[in-house]
Structures are given as structure tokens and as C-alpha cells.
Protein backbone atom coordinates (compact mmCIF):
# COMPACT_ATOMS: atom_id res chain seq x y z
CA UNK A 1 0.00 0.00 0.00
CA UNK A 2 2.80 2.31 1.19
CA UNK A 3 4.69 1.20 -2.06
CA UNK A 4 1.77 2.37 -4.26
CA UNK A 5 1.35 5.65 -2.58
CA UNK A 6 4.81 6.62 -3.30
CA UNK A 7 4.83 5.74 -6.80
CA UNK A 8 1.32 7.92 -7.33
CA UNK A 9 3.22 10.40 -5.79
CA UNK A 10 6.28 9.99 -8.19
CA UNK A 11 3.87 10.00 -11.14
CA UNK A 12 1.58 12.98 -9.68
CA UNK A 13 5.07 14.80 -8.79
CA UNK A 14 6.31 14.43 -12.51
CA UNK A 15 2.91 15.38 -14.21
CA UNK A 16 2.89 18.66 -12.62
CA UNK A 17 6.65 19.18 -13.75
CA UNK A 18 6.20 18.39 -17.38
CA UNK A 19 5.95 21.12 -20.00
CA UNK A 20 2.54 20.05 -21.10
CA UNK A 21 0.62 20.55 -17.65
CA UNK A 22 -2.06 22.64 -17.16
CA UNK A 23 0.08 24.77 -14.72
CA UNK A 24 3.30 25.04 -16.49
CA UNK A 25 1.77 26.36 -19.70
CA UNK A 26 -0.22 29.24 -17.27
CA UNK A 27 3.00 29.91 -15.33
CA UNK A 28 4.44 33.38 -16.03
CA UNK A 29 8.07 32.76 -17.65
CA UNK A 30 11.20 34.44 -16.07
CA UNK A 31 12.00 38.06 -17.75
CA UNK A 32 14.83 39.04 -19.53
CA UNK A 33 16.24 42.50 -20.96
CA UNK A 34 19.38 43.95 -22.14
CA UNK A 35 19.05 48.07 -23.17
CA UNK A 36 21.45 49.93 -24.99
CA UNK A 37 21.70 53.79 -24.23
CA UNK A 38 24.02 56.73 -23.92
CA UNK A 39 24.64 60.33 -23.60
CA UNK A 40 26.75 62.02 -26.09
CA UNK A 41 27.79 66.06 -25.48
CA UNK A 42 30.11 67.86 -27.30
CA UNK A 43 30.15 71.77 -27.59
CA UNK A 44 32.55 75.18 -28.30
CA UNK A 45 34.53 76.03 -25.65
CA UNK A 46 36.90 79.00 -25.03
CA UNK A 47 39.09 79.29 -21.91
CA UNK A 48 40.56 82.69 -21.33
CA UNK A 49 44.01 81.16 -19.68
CA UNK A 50 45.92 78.25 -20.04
CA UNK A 51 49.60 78.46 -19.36
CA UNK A 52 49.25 82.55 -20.78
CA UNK A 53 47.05 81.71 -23.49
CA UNK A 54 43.66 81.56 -24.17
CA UNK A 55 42.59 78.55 -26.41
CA UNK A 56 39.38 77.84 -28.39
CA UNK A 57 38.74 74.23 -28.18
CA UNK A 58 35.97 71.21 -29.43
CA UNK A 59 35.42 69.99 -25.97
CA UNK A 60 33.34 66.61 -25.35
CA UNK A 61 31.91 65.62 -21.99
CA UNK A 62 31.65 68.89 -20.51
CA UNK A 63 28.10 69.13 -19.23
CA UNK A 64 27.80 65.48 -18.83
CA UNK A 65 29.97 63.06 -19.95
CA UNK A 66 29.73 61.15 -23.23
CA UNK A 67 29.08 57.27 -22.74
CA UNK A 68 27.75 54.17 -24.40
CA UNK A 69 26.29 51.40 -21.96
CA UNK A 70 24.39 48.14 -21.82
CA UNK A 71 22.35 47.11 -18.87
CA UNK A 72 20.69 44.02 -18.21
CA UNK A 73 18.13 42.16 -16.05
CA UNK A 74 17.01 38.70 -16.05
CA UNK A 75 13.91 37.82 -13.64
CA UNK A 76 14.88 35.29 -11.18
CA UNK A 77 11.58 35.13 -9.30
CA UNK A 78 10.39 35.91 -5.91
CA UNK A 79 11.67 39.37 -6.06
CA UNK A 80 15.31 37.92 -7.07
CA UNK A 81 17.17 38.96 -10.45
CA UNK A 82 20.39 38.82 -12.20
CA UNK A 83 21.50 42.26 -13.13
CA UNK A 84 24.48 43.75 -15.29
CA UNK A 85 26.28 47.11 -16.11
CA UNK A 86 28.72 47.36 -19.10
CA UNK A 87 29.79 51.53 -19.94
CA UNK A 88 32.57 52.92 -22.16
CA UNK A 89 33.43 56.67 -21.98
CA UNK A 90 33.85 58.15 -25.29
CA UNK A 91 35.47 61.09 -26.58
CA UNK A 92 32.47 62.66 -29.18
CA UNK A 93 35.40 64.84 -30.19
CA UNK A 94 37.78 62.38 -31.86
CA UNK A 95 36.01 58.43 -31.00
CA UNK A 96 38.48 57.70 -28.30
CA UNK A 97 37.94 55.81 -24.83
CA UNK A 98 37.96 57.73 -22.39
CA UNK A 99 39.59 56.33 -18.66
CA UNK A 100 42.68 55.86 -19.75
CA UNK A 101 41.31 53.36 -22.86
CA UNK A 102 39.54 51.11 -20.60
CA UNK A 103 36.69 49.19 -23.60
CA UNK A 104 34.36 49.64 -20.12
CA UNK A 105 36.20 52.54 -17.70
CA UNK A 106 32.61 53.90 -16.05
CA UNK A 107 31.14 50.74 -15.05
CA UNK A 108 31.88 46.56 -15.31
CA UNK A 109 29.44 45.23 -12.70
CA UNK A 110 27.23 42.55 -11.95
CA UNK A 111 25.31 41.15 -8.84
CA UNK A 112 21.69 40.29 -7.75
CA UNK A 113 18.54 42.55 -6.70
CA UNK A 114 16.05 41.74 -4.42
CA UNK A 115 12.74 43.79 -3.99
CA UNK A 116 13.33 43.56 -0.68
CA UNK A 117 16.70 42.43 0.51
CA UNK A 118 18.29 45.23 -1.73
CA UNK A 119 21.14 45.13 -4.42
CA UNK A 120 24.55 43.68 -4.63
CA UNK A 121 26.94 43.78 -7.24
CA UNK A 122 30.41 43.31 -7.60
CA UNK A 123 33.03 44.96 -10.04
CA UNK A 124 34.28 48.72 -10.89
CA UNK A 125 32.03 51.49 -10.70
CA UNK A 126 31.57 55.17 -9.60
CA UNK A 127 32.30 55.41 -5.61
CA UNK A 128 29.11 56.70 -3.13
CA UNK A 129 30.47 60.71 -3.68
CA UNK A 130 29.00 61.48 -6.74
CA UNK A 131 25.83 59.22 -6.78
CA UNK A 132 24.91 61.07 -3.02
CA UNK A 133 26.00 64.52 -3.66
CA UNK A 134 26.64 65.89 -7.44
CA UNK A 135 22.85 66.92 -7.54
CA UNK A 136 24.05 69.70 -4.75
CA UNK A 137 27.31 70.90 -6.07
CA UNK A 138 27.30 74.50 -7.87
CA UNK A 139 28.47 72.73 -11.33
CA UNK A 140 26.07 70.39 -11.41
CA UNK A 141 23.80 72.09 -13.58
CA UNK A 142 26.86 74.11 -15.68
CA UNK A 143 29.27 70.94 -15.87
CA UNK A 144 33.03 69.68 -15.07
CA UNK A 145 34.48 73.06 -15.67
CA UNK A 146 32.60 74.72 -12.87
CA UNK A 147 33.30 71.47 -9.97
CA UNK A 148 35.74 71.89 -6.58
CA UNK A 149 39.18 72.01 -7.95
CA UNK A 150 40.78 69.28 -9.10
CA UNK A 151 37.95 67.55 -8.15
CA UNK A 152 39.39 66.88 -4.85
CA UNK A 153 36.30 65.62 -2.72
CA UNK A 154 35.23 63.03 -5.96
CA UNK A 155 31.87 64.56 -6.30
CA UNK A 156 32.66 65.13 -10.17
CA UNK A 157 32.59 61.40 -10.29
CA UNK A 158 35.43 58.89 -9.77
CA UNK A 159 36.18 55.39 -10.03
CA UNK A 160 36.66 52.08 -7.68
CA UNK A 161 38.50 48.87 -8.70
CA UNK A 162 37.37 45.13 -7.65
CA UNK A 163 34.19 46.70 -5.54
CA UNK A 164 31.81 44.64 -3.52
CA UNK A 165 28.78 47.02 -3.17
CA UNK A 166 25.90 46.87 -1.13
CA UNK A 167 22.33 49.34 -2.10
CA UNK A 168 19.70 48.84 0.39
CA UNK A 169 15.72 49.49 -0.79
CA UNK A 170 14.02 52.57 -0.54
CA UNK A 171 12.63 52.94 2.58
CA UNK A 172 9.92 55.97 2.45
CA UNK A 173 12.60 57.82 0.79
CA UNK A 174 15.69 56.45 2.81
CA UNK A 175 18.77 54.67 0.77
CA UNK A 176 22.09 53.49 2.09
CA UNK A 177 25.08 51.86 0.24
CA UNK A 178 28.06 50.74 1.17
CA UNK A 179 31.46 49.71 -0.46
CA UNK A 180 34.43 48.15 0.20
CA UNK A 181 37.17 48.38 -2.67
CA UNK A 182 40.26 45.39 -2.68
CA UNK A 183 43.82 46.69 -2.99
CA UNK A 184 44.67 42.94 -4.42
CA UNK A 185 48.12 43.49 -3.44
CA UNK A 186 48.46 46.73 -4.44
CA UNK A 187 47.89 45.50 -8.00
CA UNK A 188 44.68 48.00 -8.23
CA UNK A 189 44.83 51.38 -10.33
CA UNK A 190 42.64 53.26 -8.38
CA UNK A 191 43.86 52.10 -5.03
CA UNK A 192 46.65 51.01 -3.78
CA UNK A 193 45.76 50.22 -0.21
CA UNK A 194 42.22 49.49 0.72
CA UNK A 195 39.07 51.46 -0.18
CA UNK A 196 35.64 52.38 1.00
CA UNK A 197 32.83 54.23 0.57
CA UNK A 198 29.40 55.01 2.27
CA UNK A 199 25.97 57.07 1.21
CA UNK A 200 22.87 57.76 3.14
CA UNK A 201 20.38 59.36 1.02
CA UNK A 202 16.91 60.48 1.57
CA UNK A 203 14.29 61.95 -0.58
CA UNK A 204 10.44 63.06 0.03
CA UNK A 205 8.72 65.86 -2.06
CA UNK A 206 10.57 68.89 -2.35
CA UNK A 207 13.47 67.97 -0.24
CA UNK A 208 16.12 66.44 -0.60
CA UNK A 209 19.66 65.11 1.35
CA UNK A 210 22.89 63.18 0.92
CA UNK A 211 25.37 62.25 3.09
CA UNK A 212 28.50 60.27 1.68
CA UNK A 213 32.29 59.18 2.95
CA UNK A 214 35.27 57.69 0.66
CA UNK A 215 38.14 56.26 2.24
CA UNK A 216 41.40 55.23 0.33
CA UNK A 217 44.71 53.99 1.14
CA UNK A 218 47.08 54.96 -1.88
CA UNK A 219 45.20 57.12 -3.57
CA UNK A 220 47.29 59.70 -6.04
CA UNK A 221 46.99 63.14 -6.28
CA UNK A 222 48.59 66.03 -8.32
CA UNK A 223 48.06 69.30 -6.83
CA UNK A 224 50.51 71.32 -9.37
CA UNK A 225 48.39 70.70 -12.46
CA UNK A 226 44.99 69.90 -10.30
CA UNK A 227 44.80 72.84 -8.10
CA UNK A 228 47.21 74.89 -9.16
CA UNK A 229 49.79 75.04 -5.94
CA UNK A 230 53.43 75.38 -6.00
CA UNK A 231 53.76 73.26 -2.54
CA UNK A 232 51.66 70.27 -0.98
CA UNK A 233 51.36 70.28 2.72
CA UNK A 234 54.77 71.75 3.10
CA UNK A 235 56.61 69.96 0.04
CA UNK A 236 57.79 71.94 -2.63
CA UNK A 237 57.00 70.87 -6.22
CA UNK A 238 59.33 70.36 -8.70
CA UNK A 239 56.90 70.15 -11.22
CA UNK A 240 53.37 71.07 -12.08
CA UNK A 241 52.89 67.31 -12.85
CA UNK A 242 54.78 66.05 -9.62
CA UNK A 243 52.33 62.88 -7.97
CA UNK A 244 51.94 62.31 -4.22
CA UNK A 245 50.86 58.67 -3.59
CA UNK A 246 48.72 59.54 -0.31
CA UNK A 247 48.93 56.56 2.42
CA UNK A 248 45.28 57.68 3.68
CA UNK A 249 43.08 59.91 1.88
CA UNK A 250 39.28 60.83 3.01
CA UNK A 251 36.27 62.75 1.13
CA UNK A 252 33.27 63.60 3.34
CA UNK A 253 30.41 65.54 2.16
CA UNK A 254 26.60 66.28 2.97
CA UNK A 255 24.09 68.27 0.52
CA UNK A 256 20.44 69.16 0.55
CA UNK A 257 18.22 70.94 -1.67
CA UNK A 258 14.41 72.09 -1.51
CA UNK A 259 12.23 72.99 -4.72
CA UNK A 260 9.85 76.03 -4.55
CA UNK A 261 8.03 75.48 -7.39
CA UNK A 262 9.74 76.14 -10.28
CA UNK A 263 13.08 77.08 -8.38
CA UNK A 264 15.36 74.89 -6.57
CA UNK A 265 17.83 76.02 -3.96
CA UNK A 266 20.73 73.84 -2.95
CA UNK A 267 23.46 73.84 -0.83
CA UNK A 268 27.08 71.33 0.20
CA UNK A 269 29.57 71.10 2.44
CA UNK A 270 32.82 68.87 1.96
CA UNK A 271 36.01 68.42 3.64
CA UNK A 272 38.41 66.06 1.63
CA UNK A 273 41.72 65.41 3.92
CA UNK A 274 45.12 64.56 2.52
CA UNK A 275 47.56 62.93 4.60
CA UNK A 276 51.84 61.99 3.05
CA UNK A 277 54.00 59.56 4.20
CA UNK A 278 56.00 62.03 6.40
CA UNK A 279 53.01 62.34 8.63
CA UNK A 280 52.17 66.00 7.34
CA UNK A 281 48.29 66.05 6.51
CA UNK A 282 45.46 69.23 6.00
CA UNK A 283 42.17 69.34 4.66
CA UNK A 284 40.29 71.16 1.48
CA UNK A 285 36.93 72.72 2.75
CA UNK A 286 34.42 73.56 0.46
CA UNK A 287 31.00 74.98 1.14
CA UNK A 288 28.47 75.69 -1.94
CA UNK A 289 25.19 77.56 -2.98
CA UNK A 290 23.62 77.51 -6.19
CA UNK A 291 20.00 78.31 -7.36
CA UNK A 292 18.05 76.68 -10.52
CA UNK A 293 15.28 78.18 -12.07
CA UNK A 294 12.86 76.34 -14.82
CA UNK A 295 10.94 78.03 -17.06
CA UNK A 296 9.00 76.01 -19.46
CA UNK A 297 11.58 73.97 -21.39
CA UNK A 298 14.31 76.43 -20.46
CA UNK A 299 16.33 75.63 -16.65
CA UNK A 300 18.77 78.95 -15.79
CA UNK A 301 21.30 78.22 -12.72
CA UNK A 302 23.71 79.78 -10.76
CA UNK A 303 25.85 78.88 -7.90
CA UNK A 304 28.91 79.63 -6.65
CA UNK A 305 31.69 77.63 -4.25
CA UNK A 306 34.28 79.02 -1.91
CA UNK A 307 37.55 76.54 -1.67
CA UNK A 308 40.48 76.22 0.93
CA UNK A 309 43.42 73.81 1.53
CA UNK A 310 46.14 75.33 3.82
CA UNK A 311 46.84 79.00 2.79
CA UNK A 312 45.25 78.98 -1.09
CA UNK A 313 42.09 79.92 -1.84
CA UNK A 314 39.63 79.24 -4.85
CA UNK A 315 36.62 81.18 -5.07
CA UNK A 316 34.24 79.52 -8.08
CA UNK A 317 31.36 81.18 -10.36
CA UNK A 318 28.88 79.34 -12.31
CA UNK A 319 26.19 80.58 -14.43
CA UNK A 320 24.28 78.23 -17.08
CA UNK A 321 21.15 78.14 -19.76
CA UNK A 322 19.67 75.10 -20.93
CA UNK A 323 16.85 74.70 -23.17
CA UNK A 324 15.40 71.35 -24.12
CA UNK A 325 14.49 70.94 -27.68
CA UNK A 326 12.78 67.47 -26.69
CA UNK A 327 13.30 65.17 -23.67
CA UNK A 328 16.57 63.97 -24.89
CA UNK A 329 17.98 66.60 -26.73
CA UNK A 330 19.30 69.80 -25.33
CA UNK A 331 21.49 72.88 -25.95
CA UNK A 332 23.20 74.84 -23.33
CA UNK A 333 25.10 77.99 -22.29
CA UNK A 334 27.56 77.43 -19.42
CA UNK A 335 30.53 80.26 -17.81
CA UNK A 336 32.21 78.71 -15.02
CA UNK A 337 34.81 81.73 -13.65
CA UNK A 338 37.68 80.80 -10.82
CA UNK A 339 39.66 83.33 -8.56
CA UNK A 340 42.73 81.99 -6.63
CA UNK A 341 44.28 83.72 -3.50
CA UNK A 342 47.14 82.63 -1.51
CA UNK A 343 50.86 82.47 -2.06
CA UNK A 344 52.24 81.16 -5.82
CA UNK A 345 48.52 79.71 -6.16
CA UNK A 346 46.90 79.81 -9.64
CA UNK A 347 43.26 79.33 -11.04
CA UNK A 348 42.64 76.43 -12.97
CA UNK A 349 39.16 74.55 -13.56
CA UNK A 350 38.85 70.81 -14.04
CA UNK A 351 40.10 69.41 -17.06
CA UNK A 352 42.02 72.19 -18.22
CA UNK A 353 45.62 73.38 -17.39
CA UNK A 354 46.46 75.73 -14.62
CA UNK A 355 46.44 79.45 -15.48
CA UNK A 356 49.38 81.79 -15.50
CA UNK A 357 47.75 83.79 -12.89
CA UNK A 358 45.09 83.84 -10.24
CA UNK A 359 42.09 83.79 -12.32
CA UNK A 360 40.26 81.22 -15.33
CA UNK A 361 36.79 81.41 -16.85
CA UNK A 362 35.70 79.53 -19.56
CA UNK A 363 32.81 80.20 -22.10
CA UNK A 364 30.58 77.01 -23.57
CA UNK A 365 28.39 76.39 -26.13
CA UNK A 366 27.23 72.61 -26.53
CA UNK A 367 24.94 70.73 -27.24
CA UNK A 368 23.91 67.04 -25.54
CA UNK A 369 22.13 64.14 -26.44
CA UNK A 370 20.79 60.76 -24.70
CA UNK A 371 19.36 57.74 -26.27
């Protein structure tokens, strides 16, 4: 009796597996996707000082920067999937890579999602600075021309090797994420010590916030042709191009924002500490306003940052115009001005070469496309 039982069970069990049941044909399939997309922006830019002279340049990646990704999801079930990043920086200007020539320099990730358990994912990708805090910075809205010098406190957006990354779920507006970045024996190009990073986000309405942290051990720096310094926490440089491999280096940063209507008025704080092998460490400290304003299809901004590290000084104006011809197409005016104070300390704004004196604007016309 027993023996039958189990072998009605056997046949019941393997019914209600096959392909031709009843319930297998009326099962919803697993989902799978793959989407190509990218932003490309190139413009006319002039900058009124590089090195004593002003140049007239094609410049790509200015207001955003130019990239070409895939993305993919598979459904899982239960909540679970399989999910994938693949981007490539370009250079609209001339077809290059950008990163160096890395085929896939702004992201190479992949990991699971949960609705709610969160996401993790594991590869290279942006750190928690820019994801948690660009929408607050003065450039944001007039591009990398107009961010904290040399981009030292990351929120321009910078890179991670060999990351294991942790996104919680939204929570009534609350997100966290943390990172943790592997040295691999100090075989890493973007770190060679240990890395981390942390974000706590939160948005409801008409406010937002952002709080984020990166830690790195071996990260490099060039303050010469970055910030435009003759001398690093005491050490004289024998060159504009002279690199300080930092045995601890930490970016800290919180930003908020609140929309009246049509305007939006934002406002961040960072403090990004350098610290050399001789022990000798100081801090840049940054604090930022800026004000957006849409009208129709048109968004005007302005903003401006005030800089410090030691005894220099960078005091940063931003002004922009952006009209949207359609949802993916835009054109822009952007003039992003820096003053520099301090002793043998010149102006110079991301991306482009330090000036031959204490002041740099720069003057854009572009245009910017996403697909």
C-alpha cells in the first residue's frame, strides 16, 4: 500500500513538472532584458588662460559626460534577479575611450537585486560621492568646468576597482550603500591600499539630502596641475605634474536641496583630507550655494563655491542656460569663472591646465544628447 502511494506520488510529482501541464503552460516565464543607451555632449569652448594663453577648443563631456552602456536584467523570481552594467566613456570629439582606454572605464558590474533584501553587485564602478552629492554641487547644472578644484572631494565622479557594493531598498525615501574596494596586493589602479565608501540618502517631495564618505589607502593626487599650488602640505613641487601617492586619503560631504516650485535652492559642504607619508596632513573645505530656475523647457542656474586647503584659496562662479528641444535633446550655455588667493597659487578649472595667474573662466556652447 505504502509502495503504491509513493509511486502515485512519483507520477503525480512528474505530471505537474512536465511542459505540457495545465500549470506550467499558465505559469508566467522568467524576464529578460538587455538596453542599450548613452549620452553624447560635445560643444565650443573657449578658456581665457591656459599656461598665458587663451585657447578655443571642441570639448566633449563637458556638461555630462559622453558614454555608451548596456544594462541588463534577467527575472529570477520571488523578487530575485540577475542584473548587469557594461559603460565605455567616449570622446564625441575624436572616437576615443575615455579612462585611460579602458573598452568599459565607467562601469563593469554585476550582482543580484532583491525587492526587498536590496542590491549587490560586484566589479568597478563610480564610488558613493558622486551618486549622493553631485545633484548639490554648484556645477552640477553648468558641468566639469565649474566642480571643486581638481575635483578633490570626488563629487565630479570617480572610479573604484574590484568593488563589492551593497544598495539597500528605498525605505519611504531612505537609501544606504556601502562599499568596500580590494587593494589585491596593491595591483589596483585606483587604489593602492584598501578602499571604501558610504551614502545615506533620503528623498520626500521637495526635499532632498545626501550624506557620503570615501576612504582610500594609496590614492594619487597632483596638486601642481589639479589645483594649481606650488607646494603640498609643506613639500615643494618640482613640477606642475609632480604625484603624491597619499597613504590615507578621506572625502566627506553632505548636501540638501528644496524645490519652490519652479526654483530649486541647494546647498554642500565637503572636507576632503590629505595625509603623506611624512606624517604632514590638511584638509580642502568647500561649502556651496547655487539656485536653478525652470521656465517652461528652459532651466537657468547659478551657484557659486568658496575653496580652501592650507593657505590657497579658490573662489568659483557658475552661471548656465539650458533649453530642451525634446526630452533627450538639449542645448546649453555654461561660464564657469575661478579666482585663486594665496601664495604662488593659480586658477585652474577641471580638465584644463592651470592658469598663468590667479584667475580662469571659460565660455561654452554645446549641445547634448541621450538615447
Amino acid at each position: 500500500m505504502k509502495h503504491s502511494k509513493l509511486v502515485g506520488l512519483a507520477c503525480l510529482g512528474m505530471v505537474a513538472l512536465s511542459p505540457l501541464s495545465a500549470s506550467a503552460q499558465t505559469a508566467p516565464a522568467p524576464t529578460s532584458s538587455v538596453s542599450l543607451y548613452g549620452v553624447l555632449d560635445i560643444g565650443l569652448s573657449r578658456v581665457s588662460n591656459v599656461g598665458g594663453s587663451g585657447i578655443t577648443r571642441v570639448d566633449d563631456g563637458v556638461s555630462q559626460g559622453s558614454r555608451i552602456g548596456f544594462r541588463g536584467r534577467e527575472d529570477l523570481g520571488g523578487g530575485l534577479a540577475a542584473i548587469f552594467n557594461l559603460e565605455m566613456g567616449v570622446a564625441t570629439d575624436n572616437g576615443t575611450l575615455r579612462q585611460g582606454g579602458l573598452a568599459f572605464g565607467r562601469a563593469a558590474f554585476v550582482g543580484l537585486s532583491d525587492q526587498k533584501l536590496g542590491q549587490f553587485t560586484v566589479g568597478r564602478q563610480f564610488d558613493q560621492m558622486v551618486g549622493a552629492l553631485l545633484r548639490y554641487h554648484p556645477g552640477f547644472n553648468t558641468g566639469i568646468y565649474g566642480m571643486t578644484p581638481g575635483d578633490a572631494d570626488r563629487v565630479a565622479g570617480a572610479w573604484l576597482d574590484n568593488q563589492i557594493t551593497y544598495v539597500s531598498p528605498d525605505l519611504a525615501g531612505f537609501k544606504v550603500a556601502v562599499q568596500r574596494a580590494l587593494s589585491e596586493g596593491g595591483t589596483s589602479a585606483t587604489n593602492a591600499g584598501n578602499a571604501w565608501s558610504a551614502s545615506a540618502t533620503y528623498g520626500n517631495g521637495p526635499f532632498n539630502l545626501g550624506v557620503a564618505t570615501t576612504s582610500i589607502q594609496g590614492h594619487t593626487v597632483r596638486p601642481g596641475s589639479s589645483y594649481g599650488v606650488s607646494q603640498f602640505l609643506g613639500t615643494p613641487l618640482a613640477t606642475a605634474a609632480t604625484a603624491f601617492v597619499l597613504p590615507e586619503y578621506q572625502a566627506t560631504g553632505i548636501g540638501a536641496s528644496y524645490a519652490f516650485g519652479p526654483a530649486t535652492v541647494a546647498a554642500l559642504t565637503t572636507r576632503s583630507t590629505f595625509e603623506l607619508a611624512n606624517g604632514a596632513s590638511d584638509a580642502m573645505k568647500t561649502v556651496g550655494l547655487s539656485l536653478s530656475y525652470k521656465l517652461g523647457e528652459l532651466i537657468l542656474s547659478s551657484g557659486v563655491q568658496r575653496a580652501k586647503l592650507a593657505s590657497s584659496a579658490w573662489t568659483t562662479v557658475t552661471l548656465g542656460a539650458d533649453y530642451y528641444l525634446s526630452k533627450r535633446t538639449d542645448v546649453y550655455v555654461t561660464y564657469n569663472a575661478r579666482k585663486a588667493s594665496g601664495p604662488n597659487t593659480r586658477a585652474v578649472l577641471v580638465t584644463n591646465g592651470p592658469s598663468s595667474d590667479d584667475s580662469q573662466n571659460a565660455l561654452r556652447v554645446g549641445i547634448r544628447h541621450r538615447f
